[in-house]
PDB file of N, CA and C in Angstrom:
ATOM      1  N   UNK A   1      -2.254 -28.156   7.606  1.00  0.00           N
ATOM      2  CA  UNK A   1      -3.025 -29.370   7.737  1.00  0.00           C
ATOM      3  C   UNK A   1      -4.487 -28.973   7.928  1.00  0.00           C
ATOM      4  N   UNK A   2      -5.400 -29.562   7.287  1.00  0.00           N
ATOM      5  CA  UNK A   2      -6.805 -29.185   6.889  1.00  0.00           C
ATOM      6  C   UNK A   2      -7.494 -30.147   8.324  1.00  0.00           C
ATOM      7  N   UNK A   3      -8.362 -29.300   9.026  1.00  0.00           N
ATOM      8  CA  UNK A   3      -8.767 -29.953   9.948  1.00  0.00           C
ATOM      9  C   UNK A   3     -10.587 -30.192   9.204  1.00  0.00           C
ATOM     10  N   UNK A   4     -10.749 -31.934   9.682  1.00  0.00           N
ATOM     11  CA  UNK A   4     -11.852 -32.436   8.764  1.00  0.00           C
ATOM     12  C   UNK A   4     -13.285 -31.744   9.377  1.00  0.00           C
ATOM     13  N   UNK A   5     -14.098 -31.576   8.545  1.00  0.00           N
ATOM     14  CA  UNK A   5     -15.105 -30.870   8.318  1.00  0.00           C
ATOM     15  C   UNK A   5     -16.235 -31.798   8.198  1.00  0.00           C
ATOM     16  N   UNK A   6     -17.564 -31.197   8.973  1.00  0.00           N
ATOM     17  CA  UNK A   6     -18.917 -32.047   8.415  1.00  0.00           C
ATOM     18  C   UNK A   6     -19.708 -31.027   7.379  1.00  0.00           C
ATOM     19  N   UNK A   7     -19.994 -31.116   5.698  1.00  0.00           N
ATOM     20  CA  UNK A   7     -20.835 -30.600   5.448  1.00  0.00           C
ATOM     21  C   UNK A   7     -22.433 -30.177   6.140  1.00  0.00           C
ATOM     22  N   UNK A   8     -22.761 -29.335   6.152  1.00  0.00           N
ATOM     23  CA  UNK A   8     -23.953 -28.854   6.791  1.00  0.00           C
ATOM     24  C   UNK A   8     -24.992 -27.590   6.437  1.00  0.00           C
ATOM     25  N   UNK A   9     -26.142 -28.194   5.934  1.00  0.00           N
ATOM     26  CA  UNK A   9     -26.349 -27.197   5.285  1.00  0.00           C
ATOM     27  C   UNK A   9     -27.389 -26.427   6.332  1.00  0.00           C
ATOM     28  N   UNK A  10     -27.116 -25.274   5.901  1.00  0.00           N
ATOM     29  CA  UNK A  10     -27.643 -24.014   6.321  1.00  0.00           C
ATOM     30  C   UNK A  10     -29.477 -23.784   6.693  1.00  0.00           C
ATOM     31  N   UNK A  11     -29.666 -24.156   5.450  1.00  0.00           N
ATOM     32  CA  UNK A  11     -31.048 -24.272   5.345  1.00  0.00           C
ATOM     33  C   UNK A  11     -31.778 -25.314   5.586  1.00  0.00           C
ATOM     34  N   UNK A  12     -31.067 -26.387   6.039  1.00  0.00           N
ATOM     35  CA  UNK A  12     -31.998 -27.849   6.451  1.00  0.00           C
ATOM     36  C   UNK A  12     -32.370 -27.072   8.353  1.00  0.00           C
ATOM     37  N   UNK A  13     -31.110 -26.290   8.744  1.00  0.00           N
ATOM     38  CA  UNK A  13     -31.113 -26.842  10.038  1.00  0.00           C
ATOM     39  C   UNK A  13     -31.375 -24.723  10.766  1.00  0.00           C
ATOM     40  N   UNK A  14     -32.311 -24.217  10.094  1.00  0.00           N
ATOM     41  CA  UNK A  14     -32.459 -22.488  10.046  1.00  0.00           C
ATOM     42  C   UNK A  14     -33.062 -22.622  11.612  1.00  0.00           C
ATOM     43  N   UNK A  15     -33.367 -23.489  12.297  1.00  0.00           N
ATOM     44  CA  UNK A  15     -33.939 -23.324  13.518  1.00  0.00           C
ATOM     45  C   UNK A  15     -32.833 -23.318  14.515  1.00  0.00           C
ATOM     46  N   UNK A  16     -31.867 -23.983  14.689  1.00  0.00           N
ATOM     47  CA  UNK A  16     -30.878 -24.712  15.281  1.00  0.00           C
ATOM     48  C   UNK A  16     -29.472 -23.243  15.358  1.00  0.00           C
ATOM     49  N   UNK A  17     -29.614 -23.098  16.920  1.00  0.00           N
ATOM     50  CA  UNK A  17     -29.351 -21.679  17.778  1.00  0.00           C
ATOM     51  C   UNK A  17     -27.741 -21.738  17.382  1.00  0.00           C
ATOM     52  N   UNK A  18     -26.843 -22.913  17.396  1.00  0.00           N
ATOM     53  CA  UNK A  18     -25.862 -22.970  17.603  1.00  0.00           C
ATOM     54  C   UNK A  18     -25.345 -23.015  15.976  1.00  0.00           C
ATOM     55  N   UNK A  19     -25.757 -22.993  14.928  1.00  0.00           N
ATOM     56  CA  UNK A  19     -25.566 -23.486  13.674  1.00  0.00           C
ATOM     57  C   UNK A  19     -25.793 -21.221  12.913  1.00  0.00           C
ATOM     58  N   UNK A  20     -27.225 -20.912  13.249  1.00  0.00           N
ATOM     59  CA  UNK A  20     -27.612 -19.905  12.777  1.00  0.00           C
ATOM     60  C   UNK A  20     -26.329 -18.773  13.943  1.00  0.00           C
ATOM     61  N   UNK A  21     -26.162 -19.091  15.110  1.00  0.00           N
ATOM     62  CA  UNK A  21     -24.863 -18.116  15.759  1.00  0.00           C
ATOM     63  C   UNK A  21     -23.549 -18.108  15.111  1.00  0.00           C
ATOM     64  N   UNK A  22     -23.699 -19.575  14.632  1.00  0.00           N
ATOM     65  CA  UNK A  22     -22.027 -19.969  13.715  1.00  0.00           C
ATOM     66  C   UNK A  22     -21.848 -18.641  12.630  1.00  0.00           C
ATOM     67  N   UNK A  23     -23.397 -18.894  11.561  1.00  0.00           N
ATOM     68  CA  UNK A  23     -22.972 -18.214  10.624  1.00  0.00           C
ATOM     69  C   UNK A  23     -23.173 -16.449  10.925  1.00  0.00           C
ATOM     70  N   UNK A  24     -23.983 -16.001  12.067  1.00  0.00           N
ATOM     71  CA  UNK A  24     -23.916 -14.652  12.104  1.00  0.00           C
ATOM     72  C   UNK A  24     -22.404 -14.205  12.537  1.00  0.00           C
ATOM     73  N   UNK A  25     -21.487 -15.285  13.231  1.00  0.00           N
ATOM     74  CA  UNK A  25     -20.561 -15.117  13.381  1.00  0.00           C
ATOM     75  C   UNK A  25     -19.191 -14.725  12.312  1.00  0.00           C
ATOM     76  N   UNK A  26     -19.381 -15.445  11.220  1.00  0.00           N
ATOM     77  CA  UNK A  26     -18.644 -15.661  10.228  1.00  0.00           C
ATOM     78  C   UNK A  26     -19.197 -14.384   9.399  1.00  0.00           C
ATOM     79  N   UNK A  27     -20.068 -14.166   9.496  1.00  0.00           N
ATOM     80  CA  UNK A  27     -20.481 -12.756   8.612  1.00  0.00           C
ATOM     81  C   UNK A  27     -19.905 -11.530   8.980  1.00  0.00           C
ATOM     82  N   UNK A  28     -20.449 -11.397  10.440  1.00  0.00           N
ATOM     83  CA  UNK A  28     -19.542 -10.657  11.005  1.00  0.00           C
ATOM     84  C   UNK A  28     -17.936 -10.542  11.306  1.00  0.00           C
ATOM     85  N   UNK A  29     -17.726 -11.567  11.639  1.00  0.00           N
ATOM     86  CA  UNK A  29     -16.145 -12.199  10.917  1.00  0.00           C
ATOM     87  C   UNK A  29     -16.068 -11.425   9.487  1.00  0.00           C
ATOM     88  N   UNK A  30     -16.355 -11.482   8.533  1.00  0.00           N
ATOM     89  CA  UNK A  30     -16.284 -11.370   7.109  1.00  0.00           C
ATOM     90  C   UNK A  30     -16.257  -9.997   6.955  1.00  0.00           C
ATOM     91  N   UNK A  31     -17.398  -9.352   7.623  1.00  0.00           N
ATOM     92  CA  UNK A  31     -17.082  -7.974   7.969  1.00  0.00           C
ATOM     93  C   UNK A  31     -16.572  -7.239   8.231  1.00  0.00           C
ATOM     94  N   UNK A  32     -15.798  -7.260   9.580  1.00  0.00           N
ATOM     95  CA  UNK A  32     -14.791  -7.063  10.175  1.00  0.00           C
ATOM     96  C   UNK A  32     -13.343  -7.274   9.409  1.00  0.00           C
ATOM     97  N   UNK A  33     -13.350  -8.443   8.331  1.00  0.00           N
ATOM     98  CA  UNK A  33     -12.025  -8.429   7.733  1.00  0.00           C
ATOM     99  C   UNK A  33     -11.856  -7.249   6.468  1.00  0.00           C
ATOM    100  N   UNK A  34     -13.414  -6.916   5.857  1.00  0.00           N
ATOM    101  CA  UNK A  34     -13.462  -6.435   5.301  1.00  0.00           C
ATOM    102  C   UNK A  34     -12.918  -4.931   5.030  1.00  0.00           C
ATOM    103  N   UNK A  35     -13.480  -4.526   6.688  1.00  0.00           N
ATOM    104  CA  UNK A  35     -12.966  -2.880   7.210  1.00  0.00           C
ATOM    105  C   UNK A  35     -11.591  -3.175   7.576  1.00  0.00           C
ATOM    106  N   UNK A  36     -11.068  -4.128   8.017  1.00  0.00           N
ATOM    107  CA  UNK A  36      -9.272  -3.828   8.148  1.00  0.00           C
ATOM    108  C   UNK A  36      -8.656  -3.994   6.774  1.00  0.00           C
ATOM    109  N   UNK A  37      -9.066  -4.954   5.753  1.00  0.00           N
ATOM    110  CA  UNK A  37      -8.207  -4.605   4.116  1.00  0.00           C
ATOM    111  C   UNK A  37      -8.827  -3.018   3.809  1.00  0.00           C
ATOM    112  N   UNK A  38      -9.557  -2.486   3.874  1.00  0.00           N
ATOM    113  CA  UNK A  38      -9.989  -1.515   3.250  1.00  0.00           C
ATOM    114  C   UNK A  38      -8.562  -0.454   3.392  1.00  0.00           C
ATOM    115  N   UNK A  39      -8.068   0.367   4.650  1.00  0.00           N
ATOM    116  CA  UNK A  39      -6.969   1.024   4.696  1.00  0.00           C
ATOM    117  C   UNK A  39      -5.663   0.063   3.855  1.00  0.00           C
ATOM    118  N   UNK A  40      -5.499  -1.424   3.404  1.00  0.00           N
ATOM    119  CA  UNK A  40      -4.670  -1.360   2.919  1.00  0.00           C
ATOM    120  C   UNK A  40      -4.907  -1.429   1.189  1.00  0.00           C
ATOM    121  N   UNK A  41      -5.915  -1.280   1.108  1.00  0.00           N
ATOM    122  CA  UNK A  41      -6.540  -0.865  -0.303  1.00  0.00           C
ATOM    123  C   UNK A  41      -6.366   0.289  -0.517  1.00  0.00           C
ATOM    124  N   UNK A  42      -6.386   1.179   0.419  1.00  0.00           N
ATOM    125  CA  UNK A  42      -6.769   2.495   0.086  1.00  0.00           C
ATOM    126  C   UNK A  42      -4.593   3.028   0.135  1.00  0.00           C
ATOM    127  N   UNK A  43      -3.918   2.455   0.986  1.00  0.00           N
ATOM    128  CA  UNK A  43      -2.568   2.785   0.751  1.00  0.00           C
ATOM    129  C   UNK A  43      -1.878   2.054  -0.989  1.00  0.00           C
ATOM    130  N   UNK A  44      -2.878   1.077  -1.266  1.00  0.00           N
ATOM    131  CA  UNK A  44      -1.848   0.313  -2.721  1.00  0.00           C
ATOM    132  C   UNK A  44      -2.642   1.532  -3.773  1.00  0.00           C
ATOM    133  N   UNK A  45      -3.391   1.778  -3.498  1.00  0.00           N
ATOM    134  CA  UNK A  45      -4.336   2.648  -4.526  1.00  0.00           C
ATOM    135  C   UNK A  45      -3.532   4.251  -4.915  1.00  0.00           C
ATOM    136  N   UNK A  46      -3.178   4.829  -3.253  1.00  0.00           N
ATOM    137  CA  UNK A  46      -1.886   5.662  -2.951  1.00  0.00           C
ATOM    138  C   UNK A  46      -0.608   5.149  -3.956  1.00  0.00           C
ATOM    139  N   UNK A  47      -0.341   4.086  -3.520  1.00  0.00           N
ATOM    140  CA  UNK A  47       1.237   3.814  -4.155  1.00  0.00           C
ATOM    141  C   UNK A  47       1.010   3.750  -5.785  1.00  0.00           C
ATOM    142  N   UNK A  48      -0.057   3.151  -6.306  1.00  0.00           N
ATOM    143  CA  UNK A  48      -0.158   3.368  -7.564  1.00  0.00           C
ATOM    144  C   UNK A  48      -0.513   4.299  -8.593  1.00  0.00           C
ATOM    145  N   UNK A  49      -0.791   5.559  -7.805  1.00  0.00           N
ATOM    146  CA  UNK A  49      -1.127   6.844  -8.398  1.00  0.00           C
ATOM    147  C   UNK A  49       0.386   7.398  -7.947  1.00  0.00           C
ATOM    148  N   UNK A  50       0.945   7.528  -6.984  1.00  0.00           N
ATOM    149  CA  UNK A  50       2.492   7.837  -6.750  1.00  0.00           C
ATOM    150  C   UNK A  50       3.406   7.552  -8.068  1.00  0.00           C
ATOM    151  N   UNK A  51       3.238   5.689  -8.636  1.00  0.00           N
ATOM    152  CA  UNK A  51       4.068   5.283  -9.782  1.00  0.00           C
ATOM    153  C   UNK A  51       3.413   5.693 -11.149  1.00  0.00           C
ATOM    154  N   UNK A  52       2.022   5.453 -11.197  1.00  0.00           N
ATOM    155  CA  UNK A  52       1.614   6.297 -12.175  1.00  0.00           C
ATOM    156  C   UNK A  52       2.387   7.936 -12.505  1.00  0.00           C
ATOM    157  N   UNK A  53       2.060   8.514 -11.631  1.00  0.00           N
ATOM    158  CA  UNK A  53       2.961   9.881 -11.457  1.00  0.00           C
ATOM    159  C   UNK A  53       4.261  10.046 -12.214  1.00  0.00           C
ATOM    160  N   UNK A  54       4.975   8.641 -11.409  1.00  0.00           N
ATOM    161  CA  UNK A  54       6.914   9.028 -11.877  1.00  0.00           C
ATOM    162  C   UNK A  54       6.733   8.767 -13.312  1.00  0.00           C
ATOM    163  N   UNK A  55       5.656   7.566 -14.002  1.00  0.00           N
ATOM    164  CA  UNK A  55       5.883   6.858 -15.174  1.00  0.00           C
ATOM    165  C   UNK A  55       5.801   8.360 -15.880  1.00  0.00           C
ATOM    166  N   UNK A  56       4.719   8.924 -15.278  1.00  0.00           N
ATOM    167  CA  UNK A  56       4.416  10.133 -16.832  1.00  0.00           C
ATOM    168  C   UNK A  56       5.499  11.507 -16.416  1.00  0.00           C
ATOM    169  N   UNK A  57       5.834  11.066 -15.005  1.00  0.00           N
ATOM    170  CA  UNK A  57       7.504  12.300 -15.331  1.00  0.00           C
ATOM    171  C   UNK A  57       8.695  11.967 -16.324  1.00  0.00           C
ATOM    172  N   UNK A  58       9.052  10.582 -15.979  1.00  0.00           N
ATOM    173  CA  UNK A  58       9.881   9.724 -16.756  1.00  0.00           C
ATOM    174  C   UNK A  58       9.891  10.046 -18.221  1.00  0.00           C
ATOM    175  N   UNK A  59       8.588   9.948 -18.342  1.00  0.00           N
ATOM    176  CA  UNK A  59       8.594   9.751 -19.728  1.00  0.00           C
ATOM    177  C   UNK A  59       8.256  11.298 -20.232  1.00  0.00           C
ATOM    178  N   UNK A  60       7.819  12.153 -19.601  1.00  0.00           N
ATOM    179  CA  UNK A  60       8.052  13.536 -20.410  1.00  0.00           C
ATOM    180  C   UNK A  60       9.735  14.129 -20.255  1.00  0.00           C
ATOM    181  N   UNK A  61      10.304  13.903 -19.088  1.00  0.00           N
ATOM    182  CA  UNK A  61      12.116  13.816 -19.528  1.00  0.00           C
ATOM    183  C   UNK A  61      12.003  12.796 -20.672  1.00  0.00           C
ATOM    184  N   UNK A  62      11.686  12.230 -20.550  1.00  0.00           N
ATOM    185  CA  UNK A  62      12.624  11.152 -21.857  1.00  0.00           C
ATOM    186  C   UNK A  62      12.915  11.915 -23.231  1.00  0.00           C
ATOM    187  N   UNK A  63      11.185  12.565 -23.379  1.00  0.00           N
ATOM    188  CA  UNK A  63      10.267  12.859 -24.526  1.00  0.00           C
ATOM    189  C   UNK A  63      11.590  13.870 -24.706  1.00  0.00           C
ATOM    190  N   UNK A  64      11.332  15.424 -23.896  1.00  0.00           N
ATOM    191  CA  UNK A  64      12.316  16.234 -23.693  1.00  0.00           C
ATOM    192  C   UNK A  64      13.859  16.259 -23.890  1.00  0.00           C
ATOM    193  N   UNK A  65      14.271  15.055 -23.488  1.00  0.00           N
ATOM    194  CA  UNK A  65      15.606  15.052 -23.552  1.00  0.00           C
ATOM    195  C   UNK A  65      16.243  14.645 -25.206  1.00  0.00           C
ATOM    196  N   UNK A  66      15.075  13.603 -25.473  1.00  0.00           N
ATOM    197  CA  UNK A  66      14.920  12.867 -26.591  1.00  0.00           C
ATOM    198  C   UNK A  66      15.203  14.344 -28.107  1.00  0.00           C
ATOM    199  N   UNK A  67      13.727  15.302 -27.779  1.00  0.00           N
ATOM    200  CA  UNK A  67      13.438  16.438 -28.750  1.00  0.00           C
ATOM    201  C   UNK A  67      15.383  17.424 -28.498  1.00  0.00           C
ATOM    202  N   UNK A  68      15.576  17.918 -27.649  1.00  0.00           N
ATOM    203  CA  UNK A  68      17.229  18.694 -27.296  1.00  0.00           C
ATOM    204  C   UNK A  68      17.922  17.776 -28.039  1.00  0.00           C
ATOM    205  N   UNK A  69      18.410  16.331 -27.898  1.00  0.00           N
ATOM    206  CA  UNK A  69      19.330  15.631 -28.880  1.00  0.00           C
ATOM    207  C   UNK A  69      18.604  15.513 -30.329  1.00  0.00           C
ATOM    208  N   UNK A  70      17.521  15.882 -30.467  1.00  0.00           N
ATOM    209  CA  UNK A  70      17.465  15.902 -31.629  1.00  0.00           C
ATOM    210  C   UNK A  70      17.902  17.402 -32.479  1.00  0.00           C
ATOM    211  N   UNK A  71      17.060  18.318 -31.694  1.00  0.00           N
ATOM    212  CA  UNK A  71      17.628  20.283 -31.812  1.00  0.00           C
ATOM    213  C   UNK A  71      19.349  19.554 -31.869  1.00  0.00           C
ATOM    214  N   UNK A  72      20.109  19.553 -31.098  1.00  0.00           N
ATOM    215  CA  UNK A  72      21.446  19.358 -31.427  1.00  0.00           C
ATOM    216  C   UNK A  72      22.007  18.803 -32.008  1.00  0.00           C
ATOM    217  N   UNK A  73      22.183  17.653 -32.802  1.00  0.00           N
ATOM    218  CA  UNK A  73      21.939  17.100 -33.788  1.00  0.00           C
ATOM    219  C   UNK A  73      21.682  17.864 -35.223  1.00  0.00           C
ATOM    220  N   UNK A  74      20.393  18.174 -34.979  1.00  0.00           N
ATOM    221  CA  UNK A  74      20.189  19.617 -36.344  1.00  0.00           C
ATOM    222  C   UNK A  74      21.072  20.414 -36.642  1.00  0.00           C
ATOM    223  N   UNK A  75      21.686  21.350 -35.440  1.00  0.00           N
ATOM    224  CA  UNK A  75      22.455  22.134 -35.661  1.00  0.00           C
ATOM    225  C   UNK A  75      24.036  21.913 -35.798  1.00  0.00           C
ATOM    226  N   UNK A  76      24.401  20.726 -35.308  1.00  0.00           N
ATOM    227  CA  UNK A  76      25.693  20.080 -35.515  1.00  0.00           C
ATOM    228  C   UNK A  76      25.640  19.996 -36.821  1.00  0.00           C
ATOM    229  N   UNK A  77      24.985  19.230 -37.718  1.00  0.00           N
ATOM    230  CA  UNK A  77      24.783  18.981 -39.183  1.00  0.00           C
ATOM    231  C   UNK A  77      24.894  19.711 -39.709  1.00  0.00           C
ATOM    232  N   UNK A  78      23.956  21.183 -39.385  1.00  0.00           N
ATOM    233  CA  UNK A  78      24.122  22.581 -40.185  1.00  0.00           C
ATOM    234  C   UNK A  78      25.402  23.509 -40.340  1.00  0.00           C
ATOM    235  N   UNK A  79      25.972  23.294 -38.777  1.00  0.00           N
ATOM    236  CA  UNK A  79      27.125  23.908 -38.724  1.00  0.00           C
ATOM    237  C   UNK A  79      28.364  22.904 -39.624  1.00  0.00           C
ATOM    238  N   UNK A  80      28.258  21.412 -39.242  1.00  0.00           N
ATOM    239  CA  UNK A  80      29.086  21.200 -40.782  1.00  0.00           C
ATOM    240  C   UNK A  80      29.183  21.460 -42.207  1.00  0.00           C
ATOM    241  N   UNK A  81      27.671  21.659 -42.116  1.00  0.00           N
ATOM    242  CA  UNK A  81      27.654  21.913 -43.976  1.00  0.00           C
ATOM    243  C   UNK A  81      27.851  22.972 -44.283  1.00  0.00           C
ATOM    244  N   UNK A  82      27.995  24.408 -43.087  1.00  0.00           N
ATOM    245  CA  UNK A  82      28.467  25.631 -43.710  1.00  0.00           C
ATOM    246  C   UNK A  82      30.062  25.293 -43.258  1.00  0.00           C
ATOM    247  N   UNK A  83      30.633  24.431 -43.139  1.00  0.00           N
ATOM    248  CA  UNK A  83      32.103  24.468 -43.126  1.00  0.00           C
ATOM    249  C   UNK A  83      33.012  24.016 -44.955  1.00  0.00           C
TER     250      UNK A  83
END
């Protein structure tokens, strides 16, 4: 539930102690939220170089496993046709 609000602007009222404390407050507020996401930026940034990682292990087994069934394959064929 949205609790109601008076627009107020900033710059009509730059003298007014309780209005200019509001917003050094909220900045600093803003600040402060800023430095606590930062460590969880810096752990998703972690986790996505981690999955990056598996994708390009994954896929060089794949590649690998992919090239051996193909070598075997070759030589299954060969060994039939000298039968």
């Amino acid at each position: 539930m949205a609790a109601p609000t008076i627009p107020v602007s900033a710059e009509e009222h730059l003298g007014d102690r309780s209005i200019s404390g509001y917003i050094s407050f909220t900045q600093s507020l803003t600040l402060q939220l800023l430095f606590l996401q930062r460590p969880l930026v810096d752990i998703a940034e972690a986790e996505n170089a981690s999955l990056r990682a598996r994708i390009k292990t994954t896929e060089a087994i794949k590649n690998i496993t992919r090239k051996r069934e193909r070598q075997a394959r070759v030589e299954i064929e060969q060994q039939l046709a000298a039968v």
